[in-house]
Protein backbone atom coordinates (compact mmCIF):
# COMPACT_ATOMS: atom_id res chain seq x y z
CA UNK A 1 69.74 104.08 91.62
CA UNK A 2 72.54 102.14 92.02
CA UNK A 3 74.30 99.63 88.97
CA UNK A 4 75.20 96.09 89.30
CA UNK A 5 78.98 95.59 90.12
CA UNK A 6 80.70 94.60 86.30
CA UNK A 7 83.35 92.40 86.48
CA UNK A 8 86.64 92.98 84.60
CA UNK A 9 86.14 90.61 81.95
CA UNK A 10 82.45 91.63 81.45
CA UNK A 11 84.12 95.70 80.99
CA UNK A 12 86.45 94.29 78.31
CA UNK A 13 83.49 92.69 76.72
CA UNK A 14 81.67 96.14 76.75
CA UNK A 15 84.54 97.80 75.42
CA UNK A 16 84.87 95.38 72.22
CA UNK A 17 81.68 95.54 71.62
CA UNK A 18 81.18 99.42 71.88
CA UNK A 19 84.32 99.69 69.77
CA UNK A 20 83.11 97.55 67.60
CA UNK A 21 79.61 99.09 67.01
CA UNK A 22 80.57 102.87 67.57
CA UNK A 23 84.43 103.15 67.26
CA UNK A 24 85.09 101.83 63.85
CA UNK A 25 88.42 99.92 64.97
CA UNK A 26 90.60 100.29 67.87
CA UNK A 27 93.76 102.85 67.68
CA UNK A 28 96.93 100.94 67.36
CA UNK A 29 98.52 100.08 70.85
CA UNK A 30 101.38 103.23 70.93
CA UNK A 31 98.38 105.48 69.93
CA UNK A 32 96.17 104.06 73.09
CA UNK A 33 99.12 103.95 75.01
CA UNK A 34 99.59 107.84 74.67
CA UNK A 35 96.08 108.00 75.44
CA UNK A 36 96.50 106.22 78.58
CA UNK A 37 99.67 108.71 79.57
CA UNK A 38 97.01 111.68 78.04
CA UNK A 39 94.54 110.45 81.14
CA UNK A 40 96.73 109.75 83.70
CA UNK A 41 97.33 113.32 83.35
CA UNK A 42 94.54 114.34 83.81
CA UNK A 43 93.76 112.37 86.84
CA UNK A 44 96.78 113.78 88.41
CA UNK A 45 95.95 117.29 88.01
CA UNK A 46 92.26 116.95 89.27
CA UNK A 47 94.21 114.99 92.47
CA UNK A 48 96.58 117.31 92.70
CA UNK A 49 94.16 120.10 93.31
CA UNK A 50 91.45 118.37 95.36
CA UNK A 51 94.06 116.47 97.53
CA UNK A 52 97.21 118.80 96.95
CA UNK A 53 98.91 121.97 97.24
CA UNK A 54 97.99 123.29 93.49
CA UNK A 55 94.88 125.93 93.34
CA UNK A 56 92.23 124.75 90.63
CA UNK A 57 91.96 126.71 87.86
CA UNK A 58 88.37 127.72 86.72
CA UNK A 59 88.38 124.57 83.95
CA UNK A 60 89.44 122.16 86.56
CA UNK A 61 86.48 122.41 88.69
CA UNK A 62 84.05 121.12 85.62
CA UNK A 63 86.28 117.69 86.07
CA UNK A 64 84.95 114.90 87.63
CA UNK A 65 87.39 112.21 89.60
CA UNK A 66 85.55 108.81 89.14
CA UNK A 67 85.36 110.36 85.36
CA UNK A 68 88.90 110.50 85.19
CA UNK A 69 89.57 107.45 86.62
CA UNK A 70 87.13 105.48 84.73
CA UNK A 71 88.77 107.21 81.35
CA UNK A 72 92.48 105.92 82.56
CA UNK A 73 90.44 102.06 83.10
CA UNK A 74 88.96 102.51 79.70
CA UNK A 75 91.60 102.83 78.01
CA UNK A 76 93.76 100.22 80.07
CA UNK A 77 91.42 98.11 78.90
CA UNK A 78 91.32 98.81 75.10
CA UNK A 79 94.94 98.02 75.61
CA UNK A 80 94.15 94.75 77.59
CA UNK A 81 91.74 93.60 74.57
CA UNK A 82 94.61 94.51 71.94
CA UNK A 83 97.04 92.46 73.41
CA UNK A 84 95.39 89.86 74.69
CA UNK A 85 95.13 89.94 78.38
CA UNK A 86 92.29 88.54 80.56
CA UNK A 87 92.05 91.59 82.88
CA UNK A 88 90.56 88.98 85.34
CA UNK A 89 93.19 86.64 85.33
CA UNK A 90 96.11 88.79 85.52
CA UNK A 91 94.51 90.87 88.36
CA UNK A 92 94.34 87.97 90.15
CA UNK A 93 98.16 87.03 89.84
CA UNK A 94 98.89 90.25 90.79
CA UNK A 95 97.27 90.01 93.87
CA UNK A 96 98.77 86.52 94.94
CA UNK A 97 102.10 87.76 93.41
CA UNK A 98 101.55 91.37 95.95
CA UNK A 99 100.24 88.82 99.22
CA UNK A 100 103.45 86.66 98.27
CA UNK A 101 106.08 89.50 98.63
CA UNK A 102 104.57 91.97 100.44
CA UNK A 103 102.18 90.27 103.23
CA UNK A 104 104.29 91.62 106.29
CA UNK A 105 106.50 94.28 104.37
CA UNK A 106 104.14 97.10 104.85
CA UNK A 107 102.92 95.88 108.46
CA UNK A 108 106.77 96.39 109.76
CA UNK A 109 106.96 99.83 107.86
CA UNK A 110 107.30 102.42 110.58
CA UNK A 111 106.81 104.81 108.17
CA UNK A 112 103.02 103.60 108.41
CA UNK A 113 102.56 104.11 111.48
C-alpha cells in the first residue's frame, strides 16, 4: 500500500499540528538544533556501515535508513516552523539559485566522469 506524495508545506502543517496535540510545545531552536546534529549522526553511522568501510555493530543493524532520514527532515522542519520558513518556497530558491550557478559546473567536472 503505497501513501500519497505530502508536499513540504503540508509536512510542516503535520508537524504543528502533532506538536501541538501530542508535544506540548516545541523545544527552543538551539535545543532542536542539537537534535538535528543528534540525527545527522545517526544517519551517518547507519551510511557509513551500509555504504562504507565501518563493520555494523549488533545495535546498528535494528536501524532503519529512510527512518533516519525522515528523523533528520522532522526535525529540519520543527526548525523551519520556529523560524518561520515556508519549506516550499525556500526549496524552490534553492533550486533556481543551484540551476543558476551550477547548470554546467558539474557537467565539465572530469572528476565525474
Amino acid at each position: 500500500m503505497s501513501t500519497p506524495p505530502i508536499h513540504l508545506n503540508e509536512a510542516q502543517e503535520l508537524v504543528d499540528a502533532w506538536i501541538k496535540k501530542h508535544g506540548v510545545r516545541y523545544f527552543n531552536e538551539l535545543t532542536n538544533m542539537a537534535i538535528l546534529m543528534e540525527e545527522v549522526g545517526e544517519l551517518a553511522r547507519i551510511i557509513s556501515r551500509k555504504y562504507g568501510e565501518q563493520s555494523f555493530k549488533e545495535s546498528d543493524k535494528k536501524h532503519d535508513l529512510g527512518d533516519e532520514m525522515a528523523d533528520v527532515l522532522w526535525v529540519l522542519i520543527c526548525l523551519a516552523n520556529q523560524t518561520g520558513i515556508d519549506l516550499n518556497e525556500a526549496f524552490a530558491k534553492n533550486m533556481e539559485k543551484k540551476t543558476q550557478r551550477d547548470n554546467q559546473r558539474h557537467l565539465n567536472n572530469e572528476k565525474l566522469k
